[in-house]
C-alpha atoms as a PDB file:
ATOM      1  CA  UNK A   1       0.000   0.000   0.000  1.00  0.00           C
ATOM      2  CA  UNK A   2       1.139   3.328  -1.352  1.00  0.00           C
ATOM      3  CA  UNK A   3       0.748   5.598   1.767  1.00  0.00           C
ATOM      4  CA  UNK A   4       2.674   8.791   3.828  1.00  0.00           C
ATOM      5  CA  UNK A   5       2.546   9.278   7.628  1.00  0.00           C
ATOM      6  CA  UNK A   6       3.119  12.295   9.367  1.00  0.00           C
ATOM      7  CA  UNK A   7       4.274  12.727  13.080  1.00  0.00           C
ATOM      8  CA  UNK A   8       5.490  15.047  15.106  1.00  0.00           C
ATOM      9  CA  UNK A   9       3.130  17.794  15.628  1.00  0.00           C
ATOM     10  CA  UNK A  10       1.813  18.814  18.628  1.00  0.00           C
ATOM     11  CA  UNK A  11       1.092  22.488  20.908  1.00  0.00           C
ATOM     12  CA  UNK A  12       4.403  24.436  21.446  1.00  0.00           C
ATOM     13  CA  UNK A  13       5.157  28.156  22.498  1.00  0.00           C
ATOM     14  CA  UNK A  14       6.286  30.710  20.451  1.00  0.00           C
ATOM     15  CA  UNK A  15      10.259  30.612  19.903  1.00  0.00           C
ATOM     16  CA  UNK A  16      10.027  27.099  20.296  1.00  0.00           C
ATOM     17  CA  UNK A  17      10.562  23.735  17.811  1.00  0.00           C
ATOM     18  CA  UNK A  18       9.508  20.656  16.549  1.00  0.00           C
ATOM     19  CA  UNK A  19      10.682  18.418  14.317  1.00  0.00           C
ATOM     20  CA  UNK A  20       8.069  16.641  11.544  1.00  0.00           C
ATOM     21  CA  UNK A  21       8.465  13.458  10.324  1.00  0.00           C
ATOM     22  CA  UNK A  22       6.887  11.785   6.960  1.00  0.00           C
ATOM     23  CA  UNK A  23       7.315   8.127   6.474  1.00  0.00           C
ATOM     24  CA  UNK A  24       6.641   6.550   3.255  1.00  0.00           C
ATOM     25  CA  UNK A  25       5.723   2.913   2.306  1.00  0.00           C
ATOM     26  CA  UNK A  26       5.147   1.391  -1.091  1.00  0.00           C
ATOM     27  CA  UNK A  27       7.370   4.565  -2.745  1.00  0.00           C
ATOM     28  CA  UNK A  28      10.994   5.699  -2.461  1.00  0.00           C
ATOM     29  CA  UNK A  29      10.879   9.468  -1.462  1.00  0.00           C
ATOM     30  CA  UNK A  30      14.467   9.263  -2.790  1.00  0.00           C
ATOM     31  CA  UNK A  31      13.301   9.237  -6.361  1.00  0.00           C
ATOM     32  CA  UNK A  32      10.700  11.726  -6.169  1.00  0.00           C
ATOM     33  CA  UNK A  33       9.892  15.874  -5.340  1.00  0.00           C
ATOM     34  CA  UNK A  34       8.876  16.110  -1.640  1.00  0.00           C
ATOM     35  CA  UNK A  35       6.893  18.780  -0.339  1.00  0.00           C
ATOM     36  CA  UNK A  36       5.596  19.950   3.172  1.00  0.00           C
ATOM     37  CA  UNK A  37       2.188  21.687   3.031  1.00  0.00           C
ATOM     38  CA  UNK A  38       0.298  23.410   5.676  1.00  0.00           C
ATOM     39  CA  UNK A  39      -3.355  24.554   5.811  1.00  0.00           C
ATOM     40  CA  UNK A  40      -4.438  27.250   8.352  1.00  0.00           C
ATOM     41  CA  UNK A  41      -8.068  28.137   8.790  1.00  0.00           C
ATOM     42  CA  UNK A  42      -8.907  30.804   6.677  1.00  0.00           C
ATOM     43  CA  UNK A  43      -6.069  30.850   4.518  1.00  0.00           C
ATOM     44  CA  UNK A  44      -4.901  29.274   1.310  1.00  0.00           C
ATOM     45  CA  UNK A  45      -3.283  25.981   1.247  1.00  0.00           C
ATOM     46  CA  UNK A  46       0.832  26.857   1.083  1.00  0.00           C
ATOM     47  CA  UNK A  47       3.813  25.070   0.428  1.00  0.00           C
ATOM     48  CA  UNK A  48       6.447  25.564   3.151  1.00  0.00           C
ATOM     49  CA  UNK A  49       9.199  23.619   1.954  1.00  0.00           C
ATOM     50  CA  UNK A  50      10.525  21.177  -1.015  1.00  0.00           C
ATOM     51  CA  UNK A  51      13.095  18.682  -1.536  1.00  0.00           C
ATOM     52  CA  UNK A  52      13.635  17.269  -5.075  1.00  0.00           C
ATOM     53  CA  UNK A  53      15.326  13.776  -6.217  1.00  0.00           C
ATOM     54  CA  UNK A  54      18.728  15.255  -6.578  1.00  0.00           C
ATOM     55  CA  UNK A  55      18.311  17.060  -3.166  1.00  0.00           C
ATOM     56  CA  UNK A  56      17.677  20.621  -3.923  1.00  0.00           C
ATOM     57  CA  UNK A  57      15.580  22.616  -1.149  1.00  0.00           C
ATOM     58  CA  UNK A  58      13.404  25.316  -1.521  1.00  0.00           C
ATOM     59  CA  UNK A  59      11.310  27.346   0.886  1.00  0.00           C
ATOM     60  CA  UNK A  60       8.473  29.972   1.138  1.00  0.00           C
ATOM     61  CA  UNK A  61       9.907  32.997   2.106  1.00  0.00           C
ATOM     62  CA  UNK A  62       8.301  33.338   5.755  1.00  0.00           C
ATOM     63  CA  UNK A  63       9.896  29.854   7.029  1.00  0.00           C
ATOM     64  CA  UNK A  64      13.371  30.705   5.284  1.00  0.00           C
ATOM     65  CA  UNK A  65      16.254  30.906   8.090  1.00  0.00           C
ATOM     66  CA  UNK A  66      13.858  29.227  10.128  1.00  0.00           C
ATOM     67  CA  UNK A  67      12.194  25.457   8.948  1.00  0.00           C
ATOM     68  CA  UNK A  68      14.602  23.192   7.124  1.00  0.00           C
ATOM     69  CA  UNK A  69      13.477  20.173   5.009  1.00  0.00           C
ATOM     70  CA  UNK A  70      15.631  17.209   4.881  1.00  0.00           C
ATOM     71  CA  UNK A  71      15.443  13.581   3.777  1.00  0.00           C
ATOM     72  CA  UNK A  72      16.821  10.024   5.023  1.00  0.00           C
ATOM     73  CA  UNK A  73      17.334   7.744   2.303  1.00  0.00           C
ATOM     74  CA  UNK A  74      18.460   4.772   4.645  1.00  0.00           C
ATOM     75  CA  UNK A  75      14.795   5.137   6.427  1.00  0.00           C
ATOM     76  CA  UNK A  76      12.844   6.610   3.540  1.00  0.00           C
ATOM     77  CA  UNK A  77      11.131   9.263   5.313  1.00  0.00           C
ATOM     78  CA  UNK A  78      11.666  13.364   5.085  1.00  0.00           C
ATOM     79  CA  UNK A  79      11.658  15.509   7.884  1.00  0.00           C
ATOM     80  CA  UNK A  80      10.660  19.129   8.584  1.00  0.00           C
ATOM     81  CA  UNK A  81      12.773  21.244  11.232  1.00  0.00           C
ATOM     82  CA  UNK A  82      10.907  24.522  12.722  1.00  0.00           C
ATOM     83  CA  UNK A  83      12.539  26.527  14.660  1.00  0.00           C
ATOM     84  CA  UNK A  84      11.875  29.699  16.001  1.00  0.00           C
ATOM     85  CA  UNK A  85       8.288  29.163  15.532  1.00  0.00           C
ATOM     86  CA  UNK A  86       5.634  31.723  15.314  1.00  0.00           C
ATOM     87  CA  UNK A  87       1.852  32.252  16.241  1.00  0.00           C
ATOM     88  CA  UNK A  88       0.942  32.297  12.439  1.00  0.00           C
ATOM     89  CA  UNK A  89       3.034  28.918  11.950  1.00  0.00           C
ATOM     90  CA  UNK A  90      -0.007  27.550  13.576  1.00  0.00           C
ATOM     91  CA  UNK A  91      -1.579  25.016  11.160  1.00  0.00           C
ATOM     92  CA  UNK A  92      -2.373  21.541   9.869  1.00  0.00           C
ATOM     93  CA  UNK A  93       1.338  20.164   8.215  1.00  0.00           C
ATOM     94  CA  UNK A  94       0.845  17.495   5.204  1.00  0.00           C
ATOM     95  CA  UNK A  95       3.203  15.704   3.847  1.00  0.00           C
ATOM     96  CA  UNK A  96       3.032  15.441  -0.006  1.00  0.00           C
ATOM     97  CA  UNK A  97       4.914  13.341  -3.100  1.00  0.00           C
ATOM     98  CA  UNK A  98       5.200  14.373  -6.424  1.00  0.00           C
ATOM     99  CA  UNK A  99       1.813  16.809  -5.864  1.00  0.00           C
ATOM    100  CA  UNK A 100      -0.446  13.984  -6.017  1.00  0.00           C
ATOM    101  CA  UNK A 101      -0.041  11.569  -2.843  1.00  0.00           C
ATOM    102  CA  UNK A 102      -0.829  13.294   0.529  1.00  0.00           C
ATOM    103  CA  UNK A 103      -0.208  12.477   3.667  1.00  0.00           C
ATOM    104  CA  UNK A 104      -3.044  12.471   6.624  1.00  0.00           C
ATOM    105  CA  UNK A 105      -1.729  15.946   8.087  1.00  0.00           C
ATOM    106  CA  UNK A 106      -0.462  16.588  11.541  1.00  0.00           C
ATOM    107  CA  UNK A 107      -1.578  19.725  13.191  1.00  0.00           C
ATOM    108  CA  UNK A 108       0.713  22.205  14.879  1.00  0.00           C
ATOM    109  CA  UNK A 109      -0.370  24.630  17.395  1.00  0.00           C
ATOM    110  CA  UNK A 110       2.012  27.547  18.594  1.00  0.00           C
ATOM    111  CA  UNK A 111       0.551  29.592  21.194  1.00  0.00           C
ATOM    112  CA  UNK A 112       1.678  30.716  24.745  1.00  0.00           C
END
């Protein structure tokens, strides 16, 4: 079964981090464009960070200096590192491959 899991989120304060976690089964990440996605009520879906096959990064411009998107080959899953995090980073985070197979989102609260 072709599937992502996300993990990771959870209620932190502002200035604080967490760490996201996609694992993928039935695809290799490796081989494909990687994308975290997050959704906040009221606002348009947005992509927050990329990673493509041969490892290139990209980022919106309010996470850059601040989230970093990386991948594991060995364990097949790609990670999103927040730091710093804001109010307005509050959202639900999806993982997503290749634009068409999403993950089941994991929400992310920042507030004090």
């Amino acid at each position: 079964q072709v599937q992502l899991v996300e993990s990771g989120g959870g209620l932190v304060q502002p200035g604080g981090s967490l760490r996201l976690s996609c694992a993928a089964s039935g695809i290799i990440v490796s081989r494909n464009f990687m994308g975290w996605y997050r959704k906040a009520p009221g606002k348009e879906r947005e992509l927050v960070a990329s990673i493509t096959d041969g490892g290139s990064t990209n980022y919106a411009d309010s996470v850059k200096g601040r989230f970093s998107i990386s991948r594991d080959d060995a364990k097949n899953t790609v990670a999103l590192q927040m730091n710093s995090l804001k109010s307005e980073d509050t959202a639900v985070y999806y993982c997503n491959l290749g634009g068409i197979l999403w993950g089941q989102g994991t929400q992310v609260t920042v507030s004090s």
